[in-house]
Protein backbone atom coordinates (compact mmCIF):
# COMPACT_ATOMS: atom_id res chain seq x y z
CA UNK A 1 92.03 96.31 119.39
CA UNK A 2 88.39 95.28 118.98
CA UNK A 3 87.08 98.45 120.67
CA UNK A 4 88.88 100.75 119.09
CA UNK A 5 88.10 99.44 116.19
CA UNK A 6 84.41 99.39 116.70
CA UNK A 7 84.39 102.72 117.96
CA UNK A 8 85.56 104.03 114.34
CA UNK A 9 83.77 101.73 112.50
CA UNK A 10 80.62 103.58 114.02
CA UNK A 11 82.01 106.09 111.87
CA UNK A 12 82.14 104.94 108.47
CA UNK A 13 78.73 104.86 106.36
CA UNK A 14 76.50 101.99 104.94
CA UNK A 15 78.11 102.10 102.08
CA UNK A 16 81.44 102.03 103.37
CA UNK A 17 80.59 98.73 105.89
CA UNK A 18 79.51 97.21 102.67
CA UNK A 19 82.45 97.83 100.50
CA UNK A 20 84.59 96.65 103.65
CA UNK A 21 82.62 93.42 103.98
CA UNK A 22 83.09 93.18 100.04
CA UNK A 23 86.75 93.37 100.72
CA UNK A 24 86.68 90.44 103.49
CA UNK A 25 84.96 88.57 101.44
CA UNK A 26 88.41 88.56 98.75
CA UNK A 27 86.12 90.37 96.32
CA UNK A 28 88.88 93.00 94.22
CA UNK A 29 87.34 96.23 93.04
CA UNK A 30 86.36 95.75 90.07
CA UNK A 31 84.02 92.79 91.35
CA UNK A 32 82.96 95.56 94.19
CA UNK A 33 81.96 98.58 91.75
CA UNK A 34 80.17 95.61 89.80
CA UNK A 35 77.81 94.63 93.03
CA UNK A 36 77.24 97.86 93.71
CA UNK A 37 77.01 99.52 90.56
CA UNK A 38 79.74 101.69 90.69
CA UNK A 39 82.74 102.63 89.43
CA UNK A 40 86.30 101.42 90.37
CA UNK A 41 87.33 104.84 90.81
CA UNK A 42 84.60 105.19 93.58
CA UNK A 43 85.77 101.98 94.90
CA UNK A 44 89.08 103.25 95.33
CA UNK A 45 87.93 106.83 96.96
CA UNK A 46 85.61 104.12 99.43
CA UNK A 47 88.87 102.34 100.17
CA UNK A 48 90.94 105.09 101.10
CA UNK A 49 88.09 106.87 103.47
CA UNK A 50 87.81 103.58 105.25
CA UNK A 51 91.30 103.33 105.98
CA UNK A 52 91.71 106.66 107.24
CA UNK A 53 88.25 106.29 109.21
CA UNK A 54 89.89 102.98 110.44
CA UNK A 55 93.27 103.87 110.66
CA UNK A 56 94.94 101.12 108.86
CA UNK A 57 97.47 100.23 105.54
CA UNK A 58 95.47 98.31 103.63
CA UNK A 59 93.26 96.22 101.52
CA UNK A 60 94.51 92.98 103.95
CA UNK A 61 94.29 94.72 107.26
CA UNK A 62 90.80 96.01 106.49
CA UNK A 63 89.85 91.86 105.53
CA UNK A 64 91.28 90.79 108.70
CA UNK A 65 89.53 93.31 111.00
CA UNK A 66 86.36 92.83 109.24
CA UNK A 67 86.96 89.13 109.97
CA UNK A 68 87.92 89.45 113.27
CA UNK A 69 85.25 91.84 114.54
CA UNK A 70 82.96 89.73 112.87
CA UNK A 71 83.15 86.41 114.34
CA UNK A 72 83.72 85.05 110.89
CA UNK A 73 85.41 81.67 110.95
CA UNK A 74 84.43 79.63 108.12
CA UNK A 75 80.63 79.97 108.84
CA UNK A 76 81.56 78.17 112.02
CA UNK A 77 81.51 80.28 115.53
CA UNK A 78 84.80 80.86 116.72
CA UNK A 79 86.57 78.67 119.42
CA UNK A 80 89.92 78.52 121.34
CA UNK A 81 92.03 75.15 121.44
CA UNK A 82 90.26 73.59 118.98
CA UNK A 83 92.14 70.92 117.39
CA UNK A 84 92.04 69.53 113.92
C-alpha cells in the first residue's frame, strides 16, 4: 500500500502535501484555511483533489496514510513488538 501510495502522492502539489499534513495533524478546515490564509471553501476543493489524486474516502483515511507513510509515531521512530 505504501508504494502506491507514494507513487500518487508524487502527484499532488505543495500545497496539497501541506493541507494533507494539516489534516494528520487533526487540524479541521477552518483551522487549515486559517494557517494558510485561505478560505474553507478552498480547503474543501484541496480535500477533494487529494482524495481523488490519492484515491481514498476521506478526511480519516487521508490522516492515517499521511501517518503511516510518514513514520509518524508519537515523535518516536516506529518499532514492531514493542511492549508497553
Amino acid at each position: 500500500m505504501t508504494g502506491t501510495y507514494e507513487m500518487h502522492a508524487e502527484s499532488l502539489t505543495s500545497r496539497e502535501r501541506q493541507i494533507a499534513q494539516a489534516v494528520s495533524r487533526g487540524l479541521r478546515n477552518r483551522q487549515i484555511a486559517g494557517e494558510f490564509g485561505i478560505s474553507e471553501e478552498t480547503v474543501k476543493k484541496h480535500l477533494a483533489t487529494i482524495y481523488g489524486k490519492l484515491a481514498l474516502p476521506g478526511r480519516v483515511a487521508l490522516a492515517v496514510h499521511v501517518l503511516r507513510t510518514s513514520g509518524f509515531n508519537g515523535g518516536t521512530p516506529m518499532t514492531t513488538g514493542a511492549s508497553l
